[in-house]
PDB file of N, CA and C in Angstrom:
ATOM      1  N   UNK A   1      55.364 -72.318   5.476  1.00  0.00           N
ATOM      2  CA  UNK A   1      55.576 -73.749   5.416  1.00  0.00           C
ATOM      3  C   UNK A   1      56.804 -74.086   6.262  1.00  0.00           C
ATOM      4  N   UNK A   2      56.575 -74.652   7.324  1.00  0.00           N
ATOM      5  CA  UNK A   2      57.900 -75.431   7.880  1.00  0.00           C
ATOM      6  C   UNK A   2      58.910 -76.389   7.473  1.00  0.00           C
ATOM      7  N   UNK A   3      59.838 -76.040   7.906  1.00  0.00           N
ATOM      8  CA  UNK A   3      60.771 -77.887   7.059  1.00  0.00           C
ATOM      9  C   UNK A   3      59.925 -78.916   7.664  1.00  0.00           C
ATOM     10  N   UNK A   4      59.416 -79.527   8.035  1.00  0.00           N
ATOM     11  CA  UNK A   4      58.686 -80.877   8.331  1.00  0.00           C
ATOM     12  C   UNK A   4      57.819 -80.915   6.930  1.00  0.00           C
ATOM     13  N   UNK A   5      56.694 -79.972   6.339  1.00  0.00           N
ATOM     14  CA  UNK A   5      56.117 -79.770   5.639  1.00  0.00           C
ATOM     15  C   UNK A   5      56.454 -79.622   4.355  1.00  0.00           C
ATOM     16  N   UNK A   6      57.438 -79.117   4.442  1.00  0.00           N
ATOM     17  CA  UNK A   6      58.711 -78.751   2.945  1.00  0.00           C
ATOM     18  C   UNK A   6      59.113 -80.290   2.886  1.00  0.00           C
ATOM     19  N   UNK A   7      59.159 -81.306   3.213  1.00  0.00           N
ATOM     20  CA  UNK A   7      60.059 -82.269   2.746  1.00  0.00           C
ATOM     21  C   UNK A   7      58.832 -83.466   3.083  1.00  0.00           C
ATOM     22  N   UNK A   8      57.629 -83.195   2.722  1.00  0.00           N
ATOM     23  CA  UNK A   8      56.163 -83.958   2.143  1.00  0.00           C
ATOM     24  C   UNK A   8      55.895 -84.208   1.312  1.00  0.00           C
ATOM     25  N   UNK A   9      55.874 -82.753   0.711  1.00  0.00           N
ATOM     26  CA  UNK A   9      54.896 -82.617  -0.063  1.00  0.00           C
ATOM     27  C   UNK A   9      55.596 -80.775  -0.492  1.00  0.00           C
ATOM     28  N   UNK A  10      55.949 -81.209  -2.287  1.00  0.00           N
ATOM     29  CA  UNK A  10      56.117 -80.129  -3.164  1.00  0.00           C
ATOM     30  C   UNK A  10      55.162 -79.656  -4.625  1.00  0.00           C
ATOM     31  N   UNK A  11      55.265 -78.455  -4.699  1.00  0.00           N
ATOM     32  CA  UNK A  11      54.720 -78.393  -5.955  1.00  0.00           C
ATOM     33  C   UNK A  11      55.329 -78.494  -7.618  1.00  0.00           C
ATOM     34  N   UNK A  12      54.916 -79.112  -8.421  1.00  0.00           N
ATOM     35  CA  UNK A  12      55.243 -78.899  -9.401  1.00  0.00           C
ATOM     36  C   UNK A  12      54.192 -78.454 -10.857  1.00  0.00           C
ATOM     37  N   UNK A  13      54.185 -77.258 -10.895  1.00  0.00           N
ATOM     38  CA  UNK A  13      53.350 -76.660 -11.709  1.00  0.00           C
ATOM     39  C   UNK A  13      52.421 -76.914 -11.298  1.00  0.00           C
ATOM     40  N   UNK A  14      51.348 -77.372 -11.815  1.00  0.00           N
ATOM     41  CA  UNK A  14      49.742 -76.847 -10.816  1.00  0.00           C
ATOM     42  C   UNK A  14      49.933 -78.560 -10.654  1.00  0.00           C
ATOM     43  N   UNK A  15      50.544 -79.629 -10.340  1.00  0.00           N
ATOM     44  CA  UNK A  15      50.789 -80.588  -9.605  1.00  0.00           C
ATOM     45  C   UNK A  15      51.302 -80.998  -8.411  1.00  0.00           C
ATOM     46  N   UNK A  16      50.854 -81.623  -7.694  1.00  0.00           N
ATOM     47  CA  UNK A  16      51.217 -81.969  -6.251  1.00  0.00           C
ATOM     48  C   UNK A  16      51.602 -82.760  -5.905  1.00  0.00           C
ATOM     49  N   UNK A  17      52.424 -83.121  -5.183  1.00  0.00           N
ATOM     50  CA  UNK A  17      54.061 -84.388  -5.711  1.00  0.00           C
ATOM     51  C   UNK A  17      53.903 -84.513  -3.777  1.00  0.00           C
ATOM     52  N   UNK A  18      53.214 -86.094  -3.358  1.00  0.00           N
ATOM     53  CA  UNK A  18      53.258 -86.009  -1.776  1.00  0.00           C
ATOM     54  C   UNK A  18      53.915 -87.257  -1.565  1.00  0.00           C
ATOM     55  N   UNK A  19      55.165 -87.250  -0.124  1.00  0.00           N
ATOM     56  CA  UNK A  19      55.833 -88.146  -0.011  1.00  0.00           C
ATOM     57  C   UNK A  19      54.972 -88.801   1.259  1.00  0.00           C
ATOM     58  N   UNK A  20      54.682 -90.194   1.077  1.00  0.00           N
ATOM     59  CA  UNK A  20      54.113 -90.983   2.166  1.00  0.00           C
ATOM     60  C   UNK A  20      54.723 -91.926   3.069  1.00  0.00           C
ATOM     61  N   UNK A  21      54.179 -92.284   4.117  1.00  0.00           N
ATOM     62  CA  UNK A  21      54.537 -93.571   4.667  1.00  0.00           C
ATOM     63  C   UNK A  21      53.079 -94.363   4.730  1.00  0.00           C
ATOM     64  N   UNK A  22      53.042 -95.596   4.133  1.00  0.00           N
ATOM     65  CA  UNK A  22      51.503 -95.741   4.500  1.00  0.00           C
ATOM     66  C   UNK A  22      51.203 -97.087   5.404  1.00  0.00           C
ATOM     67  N   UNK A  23      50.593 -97.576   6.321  1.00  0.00           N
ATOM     68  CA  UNK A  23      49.851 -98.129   7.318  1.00  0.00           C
ATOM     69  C   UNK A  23      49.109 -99.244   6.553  1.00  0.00           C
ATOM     70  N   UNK A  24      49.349-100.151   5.997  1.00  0.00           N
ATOM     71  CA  UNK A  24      47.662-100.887   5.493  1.00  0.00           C
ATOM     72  C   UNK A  24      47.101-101.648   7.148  1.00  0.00           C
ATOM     73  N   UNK A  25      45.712-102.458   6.753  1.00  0.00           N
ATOM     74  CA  UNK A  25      45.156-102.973   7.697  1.00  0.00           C
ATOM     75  C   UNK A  25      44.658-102.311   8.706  1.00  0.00           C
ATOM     76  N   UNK A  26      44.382-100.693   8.619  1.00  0.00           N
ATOM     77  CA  UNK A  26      44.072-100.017   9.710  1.00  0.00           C
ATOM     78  C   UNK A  26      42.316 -99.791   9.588  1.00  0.00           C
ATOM     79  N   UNK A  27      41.890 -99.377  10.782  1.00  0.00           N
ATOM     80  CA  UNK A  27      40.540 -99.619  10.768  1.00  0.00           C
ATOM     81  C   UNK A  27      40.103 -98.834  10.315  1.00  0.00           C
ATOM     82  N   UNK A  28      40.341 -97.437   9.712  1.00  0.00           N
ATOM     83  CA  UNK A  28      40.006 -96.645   8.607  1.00  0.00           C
ATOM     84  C   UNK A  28      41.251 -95.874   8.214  1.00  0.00           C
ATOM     85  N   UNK A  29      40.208 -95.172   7.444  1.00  0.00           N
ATOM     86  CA  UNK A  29      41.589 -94.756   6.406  1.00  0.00           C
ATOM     87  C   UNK A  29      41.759 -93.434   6.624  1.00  0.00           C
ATOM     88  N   UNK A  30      42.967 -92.555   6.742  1.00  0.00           N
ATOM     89  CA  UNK A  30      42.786 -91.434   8.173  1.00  0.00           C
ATOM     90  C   UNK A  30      44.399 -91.155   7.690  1.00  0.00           C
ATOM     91  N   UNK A  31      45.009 -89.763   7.612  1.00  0.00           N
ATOM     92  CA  UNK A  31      46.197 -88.989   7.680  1.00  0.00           C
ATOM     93  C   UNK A  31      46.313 -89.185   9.122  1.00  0.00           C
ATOM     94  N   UNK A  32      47.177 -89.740   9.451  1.00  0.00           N
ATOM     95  CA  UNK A  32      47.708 -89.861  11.255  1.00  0.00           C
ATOM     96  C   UNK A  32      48.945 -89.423  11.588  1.00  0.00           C
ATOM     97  N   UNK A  33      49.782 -88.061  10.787  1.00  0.00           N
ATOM     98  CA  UNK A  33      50.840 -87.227  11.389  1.00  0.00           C
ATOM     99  C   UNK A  33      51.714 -87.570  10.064  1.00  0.00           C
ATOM    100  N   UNK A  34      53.249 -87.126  11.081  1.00  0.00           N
ATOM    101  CA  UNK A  34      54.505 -87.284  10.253  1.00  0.00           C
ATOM    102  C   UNK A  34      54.938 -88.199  10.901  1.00  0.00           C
ATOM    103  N   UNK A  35      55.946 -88.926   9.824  1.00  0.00           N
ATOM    104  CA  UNK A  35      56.908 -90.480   9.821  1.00  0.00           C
ATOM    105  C   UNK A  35      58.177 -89.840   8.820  1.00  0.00           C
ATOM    106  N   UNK A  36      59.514 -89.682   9.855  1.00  0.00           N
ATOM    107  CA  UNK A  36      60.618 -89.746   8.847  1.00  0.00           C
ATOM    108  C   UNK A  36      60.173 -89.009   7.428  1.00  0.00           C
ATOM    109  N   UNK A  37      59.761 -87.944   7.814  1.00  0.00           N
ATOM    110  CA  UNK A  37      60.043 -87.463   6.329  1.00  0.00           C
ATOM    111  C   UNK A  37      59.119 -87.331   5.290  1.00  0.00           C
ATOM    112  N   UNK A  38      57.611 -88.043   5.797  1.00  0.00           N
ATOM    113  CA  UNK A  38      56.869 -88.286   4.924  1.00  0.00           C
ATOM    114  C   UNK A  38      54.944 -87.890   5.815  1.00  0.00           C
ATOM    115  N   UNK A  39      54.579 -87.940   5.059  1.00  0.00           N
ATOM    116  CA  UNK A  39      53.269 -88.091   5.584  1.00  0.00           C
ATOM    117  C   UNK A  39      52.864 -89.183   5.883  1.00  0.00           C
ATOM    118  N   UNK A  40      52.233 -89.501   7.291  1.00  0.00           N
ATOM    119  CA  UNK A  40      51.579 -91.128   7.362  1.00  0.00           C
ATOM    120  C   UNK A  40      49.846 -91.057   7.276  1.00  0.00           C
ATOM    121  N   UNK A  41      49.656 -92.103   6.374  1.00  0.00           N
ATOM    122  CA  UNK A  41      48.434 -92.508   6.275  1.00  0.00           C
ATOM    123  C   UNK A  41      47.853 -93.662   6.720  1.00  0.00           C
ATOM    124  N   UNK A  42      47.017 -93.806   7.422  1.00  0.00           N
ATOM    125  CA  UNK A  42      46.998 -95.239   7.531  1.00  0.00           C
ATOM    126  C   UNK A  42      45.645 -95.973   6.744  1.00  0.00           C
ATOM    127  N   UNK A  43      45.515 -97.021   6.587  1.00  0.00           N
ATOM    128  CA  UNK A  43      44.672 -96.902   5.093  1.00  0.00           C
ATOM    129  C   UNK A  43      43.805 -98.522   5.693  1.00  0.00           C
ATOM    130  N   UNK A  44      42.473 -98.451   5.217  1.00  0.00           N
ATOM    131  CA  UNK A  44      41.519 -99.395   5.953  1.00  0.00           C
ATOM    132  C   UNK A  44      41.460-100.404   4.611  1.00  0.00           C
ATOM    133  N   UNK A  45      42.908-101.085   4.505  1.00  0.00           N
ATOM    134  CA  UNK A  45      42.422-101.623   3.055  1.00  0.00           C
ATOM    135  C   UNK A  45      43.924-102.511   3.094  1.00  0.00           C
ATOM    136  N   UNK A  46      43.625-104.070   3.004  1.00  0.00           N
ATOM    137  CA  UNK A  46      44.697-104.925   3.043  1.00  0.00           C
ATOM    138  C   UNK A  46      45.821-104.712   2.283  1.00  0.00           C
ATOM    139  N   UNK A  47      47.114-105.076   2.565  1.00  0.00           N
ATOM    140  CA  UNK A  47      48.185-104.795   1.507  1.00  0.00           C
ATOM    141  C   UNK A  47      48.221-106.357   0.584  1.00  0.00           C
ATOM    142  N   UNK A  48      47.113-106.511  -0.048  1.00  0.00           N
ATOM    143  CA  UNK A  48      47.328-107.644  -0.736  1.00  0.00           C
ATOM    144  C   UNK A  48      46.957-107.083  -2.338  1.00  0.00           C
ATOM    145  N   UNK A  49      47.090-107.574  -3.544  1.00  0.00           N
ATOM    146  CA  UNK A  49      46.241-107.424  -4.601  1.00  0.00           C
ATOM    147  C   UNK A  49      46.376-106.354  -5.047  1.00  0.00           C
ATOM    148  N   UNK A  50      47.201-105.161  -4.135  1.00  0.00           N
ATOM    149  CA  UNK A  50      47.018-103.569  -4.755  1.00  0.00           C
ATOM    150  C   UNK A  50      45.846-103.249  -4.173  1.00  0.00           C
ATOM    151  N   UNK A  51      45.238-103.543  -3.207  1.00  0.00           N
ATOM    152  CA  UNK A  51      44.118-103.344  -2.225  1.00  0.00           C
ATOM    153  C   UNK A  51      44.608-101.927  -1.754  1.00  0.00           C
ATOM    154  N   UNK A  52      45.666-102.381  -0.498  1.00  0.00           N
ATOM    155  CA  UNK A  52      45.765-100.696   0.064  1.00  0.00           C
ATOM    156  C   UNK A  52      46.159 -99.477  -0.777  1.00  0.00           C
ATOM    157  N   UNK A  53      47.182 -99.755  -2.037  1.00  0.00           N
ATOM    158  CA  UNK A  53      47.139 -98.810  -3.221  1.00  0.00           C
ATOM    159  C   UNK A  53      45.667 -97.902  -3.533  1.00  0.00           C
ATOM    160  N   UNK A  54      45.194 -99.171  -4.148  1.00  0.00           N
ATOM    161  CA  UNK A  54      43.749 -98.769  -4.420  1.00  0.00           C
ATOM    162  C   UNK A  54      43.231 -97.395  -3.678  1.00  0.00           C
ATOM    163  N   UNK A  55      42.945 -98.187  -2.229  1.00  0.00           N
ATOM    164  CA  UNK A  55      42.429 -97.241  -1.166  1.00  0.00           C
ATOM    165  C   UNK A  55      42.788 -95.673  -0.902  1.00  0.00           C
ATOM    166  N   UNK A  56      44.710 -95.665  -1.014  1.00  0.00           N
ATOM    167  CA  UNK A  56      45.273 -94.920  -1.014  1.00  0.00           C
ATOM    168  C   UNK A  56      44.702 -94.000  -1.806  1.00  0.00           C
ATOM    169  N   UNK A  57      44.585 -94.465  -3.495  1.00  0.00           N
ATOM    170  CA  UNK A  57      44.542 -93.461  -4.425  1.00  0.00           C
ATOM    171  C   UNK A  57      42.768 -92.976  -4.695  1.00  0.00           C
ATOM    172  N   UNK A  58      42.266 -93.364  -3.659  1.00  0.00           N
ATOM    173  CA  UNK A  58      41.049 -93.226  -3.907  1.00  0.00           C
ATOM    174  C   UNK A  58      40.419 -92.234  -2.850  1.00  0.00           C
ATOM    175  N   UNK A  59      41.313 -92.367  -1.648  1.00  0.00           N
ATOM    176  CA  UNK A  59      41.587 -91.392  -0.423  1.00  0.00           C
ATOM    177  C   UNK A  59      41.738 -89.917  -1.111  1.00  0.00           C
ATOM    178  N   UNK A  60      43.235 -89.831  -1.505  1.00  0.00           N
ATOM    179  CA  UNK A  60      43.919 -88.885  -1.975  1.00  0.00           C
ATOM    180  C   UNK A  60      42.833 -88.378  -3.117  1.00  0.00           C
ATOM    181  N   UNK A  61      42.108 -88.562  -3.845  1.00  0.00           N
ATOM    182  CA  UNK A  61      41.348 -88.155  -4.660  1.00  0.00           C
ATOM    183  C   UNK A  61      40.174 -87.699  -4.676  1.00  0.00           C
ATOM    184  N   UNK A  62      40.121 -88.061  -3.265  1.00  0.00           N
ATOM    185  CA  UNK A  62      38.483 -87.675  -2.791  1.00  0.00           C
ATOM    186  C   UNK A  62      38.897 -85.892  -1.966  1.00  0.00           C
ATOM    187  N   UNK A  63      40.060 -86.642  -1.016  1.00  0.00           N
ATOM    188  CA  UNK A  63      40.494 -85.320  -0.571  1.00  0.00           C
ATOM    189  C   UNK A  63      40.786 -84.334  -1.178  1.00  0.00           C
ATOM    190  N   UNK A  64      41.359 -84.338  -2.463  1.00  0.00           N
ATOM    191  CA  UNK A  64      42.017 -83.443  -3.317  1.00  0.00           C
ATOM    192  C   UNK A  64      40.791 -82.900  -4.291  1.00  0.00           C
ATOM    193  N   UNK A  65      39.725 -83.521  -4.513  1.00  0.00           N
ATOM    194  CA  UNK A  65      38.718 -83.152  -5.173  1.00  0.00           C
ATOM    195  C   UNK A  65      39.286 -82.814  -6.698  1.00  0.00           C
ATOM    196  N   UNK A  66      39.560 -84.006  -7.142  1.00  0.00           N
ATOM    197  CA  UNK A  66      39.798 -84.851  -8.127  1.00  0.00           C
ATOM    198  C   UNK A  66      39.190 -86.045  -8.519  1.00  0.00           C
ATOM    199  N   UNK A  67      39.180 -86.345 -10.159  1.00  0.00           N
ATOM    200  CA  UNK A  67      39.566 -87.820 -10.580  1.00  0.00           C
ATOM    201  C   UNK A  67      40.679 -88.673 -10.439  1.00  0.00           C
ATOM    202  N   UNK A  68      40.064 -89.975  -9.969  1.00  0.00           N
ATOM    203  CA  UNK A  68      41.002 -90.748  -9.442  1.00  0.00           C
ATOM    204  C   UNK A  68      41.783 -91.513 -11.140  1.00  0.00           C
ATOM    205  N   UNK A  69      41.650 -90.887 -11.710  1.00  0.00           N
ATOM    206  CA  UNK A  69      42.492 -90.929 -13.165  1.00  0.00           C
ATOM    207  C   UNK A  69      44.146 -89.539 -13.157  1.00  0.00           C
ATOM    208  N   UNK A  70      43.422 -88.425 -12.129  1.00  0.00           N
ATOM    209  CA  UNK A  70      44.459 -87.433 -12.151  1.00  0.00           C
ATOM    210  C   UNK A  70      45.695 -87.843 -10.729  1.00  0.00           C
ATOM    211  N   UNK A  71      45.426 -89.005 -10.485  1.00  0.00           N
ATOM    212  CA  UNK A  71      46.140 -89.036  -8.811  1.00  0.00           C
ATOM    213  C   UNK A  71      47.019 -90.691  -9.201  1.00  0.00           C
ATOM    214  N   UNK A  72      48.034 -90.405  -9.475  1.00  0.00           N
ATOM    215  CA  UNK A  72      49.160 -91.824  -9.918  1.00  0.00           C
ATOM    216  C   UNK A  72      50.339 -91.872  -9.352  1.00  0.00           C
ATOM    217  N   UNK A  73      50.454 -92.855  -8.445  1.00  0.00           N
ATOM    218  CA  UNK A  73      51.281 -93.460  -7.935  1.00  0.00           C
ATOM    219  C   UNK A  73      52.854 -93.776  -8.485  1.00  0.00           C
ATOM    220  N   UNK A  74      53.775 -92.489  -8.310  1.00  0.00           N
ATOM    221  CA  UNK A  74      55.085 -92.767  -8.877  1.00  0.00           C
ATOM    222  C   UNK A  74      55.818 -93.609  -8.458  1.00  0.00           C
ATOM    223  N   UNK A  75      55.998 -93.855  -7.145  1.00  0.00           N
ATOM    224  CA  UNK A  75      57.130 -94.889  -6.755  1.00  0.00           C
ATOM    225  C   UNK A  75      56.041 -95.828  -5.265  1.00  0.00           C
ATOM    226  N   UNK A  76      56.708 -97.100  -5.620  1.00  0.00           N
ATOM    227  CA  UNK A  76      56.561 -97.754  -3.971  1.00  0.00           C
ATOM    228  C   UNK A  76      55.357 -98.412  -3.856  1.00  0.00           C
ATOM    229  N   UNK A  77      55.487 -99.035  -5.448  1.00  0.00           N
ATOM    230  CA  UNK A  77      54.069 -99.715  -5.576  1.00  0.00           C
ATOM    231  C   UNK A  77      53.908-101.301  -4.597  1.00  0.00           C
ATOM    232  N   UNK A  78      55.019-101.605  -4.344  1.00  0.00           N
ATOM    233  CA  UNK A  78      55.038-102.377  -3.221  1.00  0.00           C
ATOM    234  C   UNK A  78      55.585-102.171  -1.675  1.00  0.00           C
ATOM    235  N   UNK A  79      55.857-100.945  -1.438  1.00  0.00           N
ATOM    236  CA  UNK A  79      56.566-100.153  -0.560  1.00  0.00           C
ATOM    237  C   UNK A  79      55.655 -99.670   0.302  1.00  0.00           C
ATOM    238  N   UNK A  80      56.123 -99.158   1.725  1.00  0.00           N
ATOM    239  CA  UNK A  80      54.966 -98.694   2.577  1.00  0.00           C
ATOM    240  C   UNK A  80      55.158 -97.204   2.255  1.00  0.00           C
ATOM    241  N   UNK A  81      56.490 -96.880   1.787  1.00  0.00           N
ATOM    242  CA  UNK A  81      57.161 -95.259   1.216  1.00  0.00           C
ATOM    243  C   UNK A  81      56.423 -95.603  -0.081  1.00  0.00           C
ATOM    244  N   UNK A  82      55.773 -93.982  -0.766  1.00  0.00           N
ATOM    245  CA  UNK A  82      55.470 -94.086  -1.538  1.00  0.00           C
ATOM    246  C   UNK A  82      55.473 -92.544  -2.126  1.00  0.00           C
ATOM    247  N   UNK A  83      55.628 -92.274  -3.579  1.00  0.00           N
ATOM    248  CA  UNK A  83      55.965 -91.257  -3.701  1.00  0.00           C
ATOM    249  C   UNK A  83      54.298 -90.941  -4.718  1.00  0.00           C
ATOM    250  N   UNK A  84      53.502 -89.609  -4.537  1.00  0.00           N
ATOM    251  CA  UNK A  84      52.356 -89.936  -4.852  1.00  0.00           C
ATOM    252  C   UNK A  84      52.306 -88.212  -5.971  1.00  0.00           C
ATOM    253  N   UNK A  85      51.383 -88.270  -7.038  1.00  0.00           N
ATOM    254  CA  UNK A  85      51.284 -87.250  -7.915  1.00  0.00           C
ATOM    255  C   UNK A  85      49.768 -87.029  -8.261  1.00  0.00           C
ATOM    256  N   UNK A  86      49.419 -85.397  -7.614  1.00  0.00           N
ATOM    257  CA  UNK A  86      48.194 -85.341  -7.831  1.00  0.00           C
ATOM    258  C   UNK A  86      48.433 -84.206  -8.694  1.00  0.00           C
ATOM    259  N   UNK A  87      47.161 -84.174 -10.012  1.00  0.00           N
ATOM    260  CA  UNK A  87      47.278 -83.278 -10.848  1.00  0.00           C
ATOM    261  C   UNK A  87      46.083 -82.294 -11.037  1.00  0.00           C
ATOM    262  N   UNK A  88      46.655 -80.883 -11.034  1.00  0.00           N
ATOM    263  CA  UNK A  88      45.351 -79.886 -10.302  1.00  0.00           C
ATOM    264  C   UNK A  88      44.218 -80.248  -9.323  1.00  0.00           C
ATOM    265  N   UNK A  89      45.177 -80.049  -8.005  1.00  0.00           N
ATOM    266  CA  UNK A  89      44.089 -80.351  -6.854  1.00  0.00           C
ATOM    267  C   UNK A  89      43.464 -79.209  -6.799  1.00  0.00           C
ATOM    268  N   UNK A  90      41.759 -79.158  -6.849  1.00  0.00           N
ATOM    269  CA  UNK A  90      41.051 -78.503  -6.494  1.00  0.00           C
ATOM    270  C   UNK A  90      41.133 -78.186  -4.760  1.00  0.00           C
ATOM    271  N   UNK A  91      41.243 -79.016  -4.031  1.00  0.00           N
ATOM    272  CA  UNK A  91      41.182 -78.357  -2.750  1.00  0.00           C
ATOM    273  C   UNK A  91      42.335 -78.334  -2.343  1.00  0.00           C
ATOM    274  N   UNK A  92      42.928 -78.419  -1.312  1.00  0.00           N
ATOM    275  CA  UNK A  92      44.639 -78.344  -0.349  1.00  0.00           C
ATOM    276  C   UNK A  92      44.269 -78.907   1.202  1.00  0.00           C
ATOM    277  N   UNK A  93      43.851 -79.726   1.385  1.00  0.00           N
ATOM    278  CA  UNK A  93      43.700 -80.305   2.889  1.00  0.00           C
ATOM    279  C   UNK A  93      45.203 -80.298   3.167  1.00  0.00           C
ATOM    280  N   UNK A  94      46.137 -81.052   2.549  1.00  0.00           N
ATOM    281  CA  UNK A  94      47.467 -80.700   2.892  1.00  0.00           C
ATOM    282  C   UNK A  94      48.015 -79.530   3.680  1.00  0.00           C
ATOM    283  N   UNK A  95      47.657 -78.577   3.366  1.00  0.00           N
ATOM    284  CA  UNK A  95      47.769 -77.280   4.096  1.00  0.00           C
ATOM    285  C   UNK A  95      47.448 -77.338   5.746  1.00  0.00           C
ATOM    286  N   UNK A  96      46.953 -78.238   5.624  1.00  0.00           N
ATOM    287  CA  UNK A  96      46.506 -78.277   7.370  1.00  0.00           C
ATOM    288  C   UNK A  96      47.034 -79.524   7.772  1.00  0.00           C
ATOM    289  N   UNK A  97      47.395 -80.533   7.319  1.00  0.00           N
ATOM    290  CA  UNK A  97      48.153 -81.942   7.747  1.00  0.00           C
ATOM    291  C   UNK A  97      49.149 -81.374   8.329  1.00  0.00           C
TER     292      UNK A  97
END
């Protein structure tokens, strides 16, 4: 794991703790590199209503091959930084971001 990668995304017990930057309004919804520190996502889903949230946590849950009941949003519920908690991810796409 590199420091770019080390300061993403950590583990905590069989939980997965990922730091974001996220994009709303983009024409799909797509991991598009590193931003300062974080992972960028850019997400096909307005920042209005908890729209791009939504999207976000529905992304992350599909990828992680999870319920979108195990994937909750700790910080930055109005923030484009967002601090994100997935619990026993079955897969690790992360590993390759």
């Amino acid at each position: 794991m590199d420091d770019q990668t080390a300061s993403w995304r950590r583990e905590d017990g069989s939980d997965l703790v990922l730091t974001l930057h996220v994009q709303p309004g983009a024409k799909r919804t797509e991991i598009q590199g590193h931003y300062d520190g974080a992972l960028k996502v850019r997400l096909a889903a307005p920042p209005v209503d908890g729209k791009a949230n939504q999207e976000l946590l529905r992304f992350l849950a599909d990828a992680f091959g999870v319920g979108l009941r195990t994937v909750t949003l700790e910080y930055g519920q109005s923030h484009r930084r967002k601090i994100v908690r997935i619990a026993g991810p079955t897969k690790r796409p992360d590993r390759q971001w």
